[in-house]
N, C-alpha and C. Protein backbone atom coordinates (compact mmCIF):
# COMPACT_ATOMS: atom_id res chain seq x y z
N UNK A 1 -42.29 -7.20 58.95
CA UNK A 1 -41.78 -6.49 60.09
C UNK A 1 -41.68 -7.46 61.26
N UNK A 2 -40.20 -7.61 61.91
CA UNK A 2 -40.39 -8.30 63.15
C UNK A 2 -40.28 -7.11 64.04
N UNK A 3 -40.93 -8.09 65.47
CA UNK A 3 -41.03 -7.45 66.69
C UNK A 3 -39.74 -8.24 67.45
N UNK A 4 -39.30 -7.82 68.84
CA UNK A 4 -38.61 -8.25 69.55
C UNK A 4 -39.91 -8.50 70.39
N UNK A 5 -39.72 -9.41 71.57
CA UNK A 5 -40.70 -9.69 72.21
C UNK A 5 -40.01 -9.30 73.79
N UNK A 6 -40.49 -8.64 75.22
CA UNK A 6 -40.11 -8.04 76.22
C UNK A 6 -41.27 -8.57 77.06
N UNK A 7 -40.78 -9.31 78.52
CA UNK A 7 -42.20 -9.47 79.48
C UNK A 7 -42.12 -8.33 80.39
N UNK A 8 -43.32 -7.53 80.59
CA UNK A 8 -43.56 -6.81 81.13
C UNK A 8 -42.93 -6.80 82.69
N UNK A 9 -42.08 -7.61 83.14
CA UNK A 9 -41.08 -7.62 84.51
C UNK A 9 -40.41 -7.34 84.09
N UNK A 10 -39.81 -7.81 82.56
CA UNK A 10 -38.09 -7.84 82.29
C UNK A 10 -37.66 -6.16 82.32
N UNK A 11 -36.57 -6.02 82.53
CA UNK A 11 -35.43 -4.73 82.33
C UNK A 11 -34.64 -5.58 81.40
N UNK A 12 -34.67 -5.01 80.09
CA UNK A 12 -33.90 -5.56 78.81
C UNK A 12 -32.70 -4.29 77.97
N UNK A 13 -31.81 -4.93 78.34
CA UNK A 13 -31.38 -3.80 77.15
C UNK A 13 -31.41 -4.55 75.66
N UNK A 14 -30.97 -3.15 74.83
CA UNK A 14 -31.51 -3.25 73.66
C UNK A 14 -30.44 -2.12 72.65
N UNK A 15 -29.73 -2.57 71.71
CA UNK A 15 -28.60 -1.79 71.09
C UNK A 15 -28.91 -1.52 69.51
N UNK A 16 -28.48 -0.07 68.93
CA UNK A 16 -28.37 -0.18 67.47
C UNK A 16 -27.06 0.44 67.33
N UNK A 17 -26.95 -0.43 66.55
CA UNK A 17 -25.17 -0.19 66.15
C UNK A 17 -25.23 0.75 64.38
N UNK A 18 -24.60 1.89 64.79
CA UNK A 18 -24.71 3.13 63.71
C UNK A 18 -23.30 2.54 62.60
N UNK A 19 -22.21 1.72 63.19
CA UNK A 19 -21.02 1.82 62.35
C UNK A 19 -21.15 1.62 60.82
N UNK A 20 -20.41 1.04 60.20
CA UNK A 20 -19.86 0.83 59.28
C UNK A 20 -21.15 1.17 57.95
N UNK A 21 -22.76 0.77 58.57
CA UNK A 21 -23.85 0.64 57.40
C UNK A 21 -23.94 2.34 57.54
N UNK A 22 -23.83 3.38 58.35
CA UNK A 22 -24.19 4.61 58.33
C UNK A 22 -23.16 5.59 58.75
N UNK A 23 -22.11 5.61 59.61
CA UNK A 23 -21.30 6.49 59.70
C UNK A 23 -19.94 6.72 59.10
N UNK A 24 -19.70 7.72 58.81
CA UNK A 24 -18.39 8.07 57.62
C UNK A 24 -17.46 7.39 58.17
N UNK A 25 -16.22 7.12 57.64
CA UNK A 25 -14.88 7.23 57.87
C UNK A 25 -14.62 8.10 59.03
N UNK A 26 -14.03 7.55 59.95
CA UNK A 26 -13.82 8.83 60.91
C UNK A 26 -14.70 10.14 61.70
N UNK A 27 -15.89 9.25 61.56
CA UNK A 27 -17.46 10.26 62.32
C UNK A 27 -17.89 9.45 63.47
N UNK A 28 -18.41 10.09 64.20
CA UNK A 28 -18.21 9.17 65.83
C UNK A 28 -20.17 9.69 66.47
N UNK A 29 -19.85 8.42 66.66
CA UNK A 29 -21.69 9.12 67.33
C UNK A 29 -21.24 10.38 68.32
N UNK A 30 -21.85 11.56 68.51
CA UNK A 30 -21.29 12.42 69.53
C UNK A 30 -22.53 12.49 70.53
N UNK A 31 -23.41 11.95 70.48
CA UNK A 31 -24.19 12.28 71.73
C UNK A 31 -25.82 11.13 71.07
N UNK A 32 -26.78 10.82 71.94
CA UNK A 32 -27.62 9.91 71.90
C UNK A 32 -29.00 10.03 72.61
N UNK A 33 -29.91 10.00 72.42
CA UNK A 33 -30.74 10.25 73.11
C UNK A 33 -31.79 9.14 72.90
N UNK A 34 -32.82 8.86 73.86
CA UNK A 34 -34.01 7.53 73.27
C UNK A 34 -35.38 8.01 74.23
N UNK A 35 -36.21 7.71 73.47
CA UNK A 35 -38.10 7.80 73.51
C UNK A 35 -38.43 6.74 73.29
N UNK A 36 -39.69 6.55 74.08
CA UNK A 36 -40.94 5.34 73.69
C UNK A 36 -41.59 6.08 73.17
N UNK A 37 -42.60 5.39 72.29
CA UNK A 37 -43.87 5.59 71.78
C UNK A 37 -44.39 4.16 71.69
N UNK A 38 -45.86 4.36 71.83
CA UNK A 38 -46.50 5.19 72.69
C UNK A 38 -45.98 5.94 73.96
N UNK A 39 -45.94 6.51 74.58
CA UNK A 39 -46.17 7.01 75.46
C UNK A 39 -47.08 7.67 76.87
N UNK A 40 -47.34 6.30 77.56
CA UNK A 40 -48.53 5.62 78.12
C UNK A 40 -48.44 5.31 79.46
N UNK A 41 -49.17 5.44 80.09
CA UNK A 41 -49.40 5.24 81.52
C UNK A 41 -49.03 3.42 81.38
N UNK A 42 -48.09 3.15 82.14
CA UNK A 42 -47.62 2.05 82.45
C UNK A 42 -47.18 1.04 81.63
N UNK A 43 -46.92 1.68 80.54
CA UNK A 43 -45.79 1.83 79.21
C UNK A 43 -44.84 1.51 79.51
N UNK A 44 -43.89 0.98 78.60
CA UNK A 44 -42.39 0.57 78.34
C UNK A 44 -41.79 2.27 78.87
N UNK A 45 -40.89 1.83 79.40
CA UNK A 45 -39.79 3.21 79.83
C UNK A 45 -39.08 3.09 79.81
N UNK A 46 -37.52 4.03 79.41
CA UNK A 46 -36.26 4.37 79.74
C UNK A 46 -35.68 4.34 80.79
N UNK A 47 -35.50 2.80 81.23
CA UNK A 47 -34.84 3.09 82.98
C UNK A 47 -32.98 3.15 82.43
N UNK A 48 -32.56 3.28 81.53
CA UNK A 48 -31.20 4.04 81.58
C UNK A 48 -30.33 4.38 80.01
N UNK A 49 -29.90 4.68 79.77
CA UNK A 49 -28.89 4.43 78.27
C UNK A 49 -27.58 5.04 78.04
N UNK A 50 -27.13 4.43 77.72
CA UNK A 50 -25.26 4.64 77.37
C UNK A 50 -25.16 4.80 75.70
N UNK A 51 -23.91 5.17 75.22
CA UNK A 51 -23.57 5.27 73.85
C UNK A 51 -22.04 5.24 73.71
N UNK A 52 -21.25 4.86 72.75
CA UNK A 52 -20.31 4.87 72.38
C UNK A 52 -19.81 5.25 70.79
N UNK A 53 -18.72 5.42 70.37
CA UNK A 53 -18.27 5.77 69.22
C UNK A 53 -18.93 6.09 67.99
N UNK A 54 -19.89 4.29 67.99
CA UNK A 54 -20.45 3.34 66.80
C UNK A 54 -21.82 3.19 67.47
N UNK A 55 -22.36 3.12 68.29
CA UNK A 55 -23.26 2.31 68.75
C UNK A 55 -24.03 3.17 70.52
N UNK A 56 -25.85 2.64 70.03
CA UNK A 56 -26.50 3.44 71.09
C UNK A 56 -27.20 1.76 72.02
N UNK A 57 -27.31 2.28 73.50
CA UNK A 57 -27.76 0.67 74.02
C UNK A 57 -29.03 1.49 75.31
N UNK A 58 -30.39 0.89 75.14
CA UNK A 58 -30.79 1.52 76.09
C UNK A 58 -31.74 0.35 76.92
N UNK A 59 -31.82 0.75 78.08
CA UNK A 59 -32.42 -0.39 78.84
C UNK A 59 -33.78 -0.17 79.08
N UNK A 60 -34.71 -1.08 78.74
CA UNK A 60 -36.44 -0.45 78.54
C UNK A 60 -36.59 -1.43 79.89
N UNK A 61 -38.12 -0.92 80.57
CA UNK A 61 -38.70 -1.73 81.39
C UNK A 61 -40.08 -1.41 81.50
N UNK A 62 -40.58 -2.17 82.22
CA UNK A 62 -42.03 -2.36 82.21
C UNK A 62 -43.04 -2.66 81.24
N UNK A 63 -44.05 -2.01 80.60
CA UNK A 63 -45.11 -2.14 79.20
C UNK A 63 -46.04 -2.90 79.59
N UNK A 64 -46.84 -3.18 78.64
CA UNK A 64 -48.19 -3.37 79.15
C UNK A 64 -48.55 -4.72 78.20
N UNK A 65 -48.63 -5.89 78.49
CA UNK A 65 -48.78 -7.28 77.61
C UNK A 65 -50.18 -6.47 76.60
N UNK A 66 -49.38 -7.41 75.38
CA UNK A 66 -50.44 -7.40 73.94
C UNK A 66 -50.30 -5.73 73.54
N UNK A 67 -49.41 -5.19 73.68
CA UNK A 67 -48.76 -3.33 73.43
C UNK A 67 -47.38 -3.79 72.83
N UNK A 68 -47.35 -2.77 71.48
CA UNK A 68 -46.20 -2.93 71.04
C UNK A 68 -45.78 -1.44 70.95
N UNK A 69 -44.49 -0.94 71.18
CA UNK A 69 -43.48 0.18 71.65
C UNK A 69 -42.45 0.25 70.43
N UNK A 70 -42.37 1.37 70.51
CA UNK A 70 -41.19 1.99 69.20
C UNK A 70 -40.36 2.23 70.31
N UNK A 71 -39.12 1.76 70.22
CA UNK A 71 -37.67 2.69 71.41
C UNK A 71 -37.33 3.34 70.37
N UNK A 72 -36.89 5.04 70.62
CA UNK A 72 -36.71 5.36 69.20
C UNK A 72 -35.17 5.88 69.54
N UNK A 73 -34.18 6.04 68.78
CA UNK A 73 -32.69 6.26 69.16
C UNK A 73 -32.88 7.61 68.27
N UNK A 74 -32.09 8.89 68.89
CA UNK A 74 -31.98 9.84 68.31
C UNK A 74 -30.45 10.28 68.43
N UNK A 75 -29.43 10.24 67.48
CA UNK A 75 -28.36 10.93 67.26
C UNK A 75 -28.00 12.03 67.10
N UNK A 76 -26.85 12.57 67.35
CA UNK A 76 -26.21 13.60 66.64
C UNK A 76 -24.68 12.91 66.50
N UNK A 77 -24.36 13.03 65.21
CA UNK A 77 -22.40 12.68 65.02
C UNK A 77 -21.96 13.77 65.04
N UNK A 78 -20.57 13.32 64.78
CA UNK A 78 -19.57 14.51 65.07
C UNK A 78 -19.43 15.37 63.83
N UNK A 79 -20.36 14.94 62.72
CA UNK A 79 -20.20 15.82 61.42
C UNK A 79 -21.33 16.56 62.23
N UNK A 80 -22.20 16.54 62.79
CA UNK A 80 -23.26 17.47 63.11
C UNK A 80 -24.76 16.69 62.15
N UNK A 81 -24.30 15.49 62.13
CA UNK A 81 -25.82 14.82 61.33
C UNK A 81 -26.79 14.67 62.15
N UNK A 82 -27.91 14.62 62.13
CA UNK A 82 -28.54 13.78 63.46
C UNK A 82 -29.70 13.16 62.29
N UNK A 83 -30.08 11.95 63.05
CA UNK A 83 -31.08 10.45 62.36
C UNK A 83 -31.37 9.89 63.50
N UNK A 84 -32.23 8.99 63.60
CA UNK A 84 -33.06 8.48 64.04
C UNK A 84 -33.44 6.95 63.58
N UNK A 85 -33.62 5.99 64.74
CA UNK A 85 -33.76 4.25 64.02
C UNK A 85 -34.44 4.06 65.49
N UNK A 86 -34.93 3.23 64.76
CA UNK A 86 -36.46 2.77 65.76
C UNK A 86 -36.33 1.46 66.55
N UNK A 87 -36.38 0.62 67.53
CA UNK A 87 -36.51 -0.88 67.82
C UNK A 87 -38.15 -1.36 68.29
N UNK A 88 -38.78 -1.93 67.59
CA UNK A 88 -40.28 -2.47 67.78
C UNK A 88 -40.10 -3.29 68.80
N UNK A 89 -40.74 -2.98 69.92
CA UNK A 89 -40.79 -4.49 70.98
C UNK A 89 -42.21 -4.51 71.27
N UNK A 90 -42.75 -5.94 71.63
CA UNK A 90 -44.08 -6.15 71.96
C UNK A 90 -43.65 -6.93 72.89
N UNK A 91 -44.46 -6.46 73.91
CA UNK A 91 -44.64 -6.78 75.62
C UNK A 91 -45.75 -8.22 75.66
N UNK A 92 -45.23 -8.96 75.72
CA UNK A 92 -45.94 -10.66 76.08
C UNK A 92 -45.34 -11.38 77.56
N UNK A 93 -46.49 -11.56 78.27
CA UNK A 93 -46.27 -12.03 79.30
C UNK A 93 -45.77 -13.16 79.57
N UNK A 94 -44.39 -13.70 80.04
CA UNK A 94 -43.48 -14.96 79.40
C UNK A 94 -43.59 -15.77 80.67
């Protein structure tokens, strides 16, 4: 398992791209949503996120050095599927 590594100043974005390995022919991400876990007093947070067609991008900030964070992406497509994919980041002070 890798981690991405994030310093607890940085504002990073961070993208998973749904196309071609998971969505049909002609199925469109229709909406996106994202969580940390843990979920922690002075924890990694959601300071914003966008989505498009194929693909979810969300911008984490803050966390706590030597803490590692699930960003978790939650979908729904336009077939009405919804799934879920995770990004591991660990907060090291750079």
């Amino acid at each position: 398992m890798s981690f991405l590594l994030k310093d607890p100043q940085a504002v990073l974005d961070y993208m998973i791209d749904w196309g071609a390995d998971y969505l049909a022919v002609g199925e469109l991400v229709a909406a996106s949503g994202w969580s940390v876990a843990p979920d922690e007093a002075g924890g990694v947070t959601v300071a914003g996120s966008d989505f498009d067609s194929a693909s979810s991008t969300v911008k984490a900030a803050g966390g706590i050095a030597g803490h590692v964070y699930s960003l978790i992406n939650r979908i729904t497509t336009s077939a009405g599927r919804i799934d879920e994919r995770s990004i591991l980041v660990r907060v090291e002070s750079r």
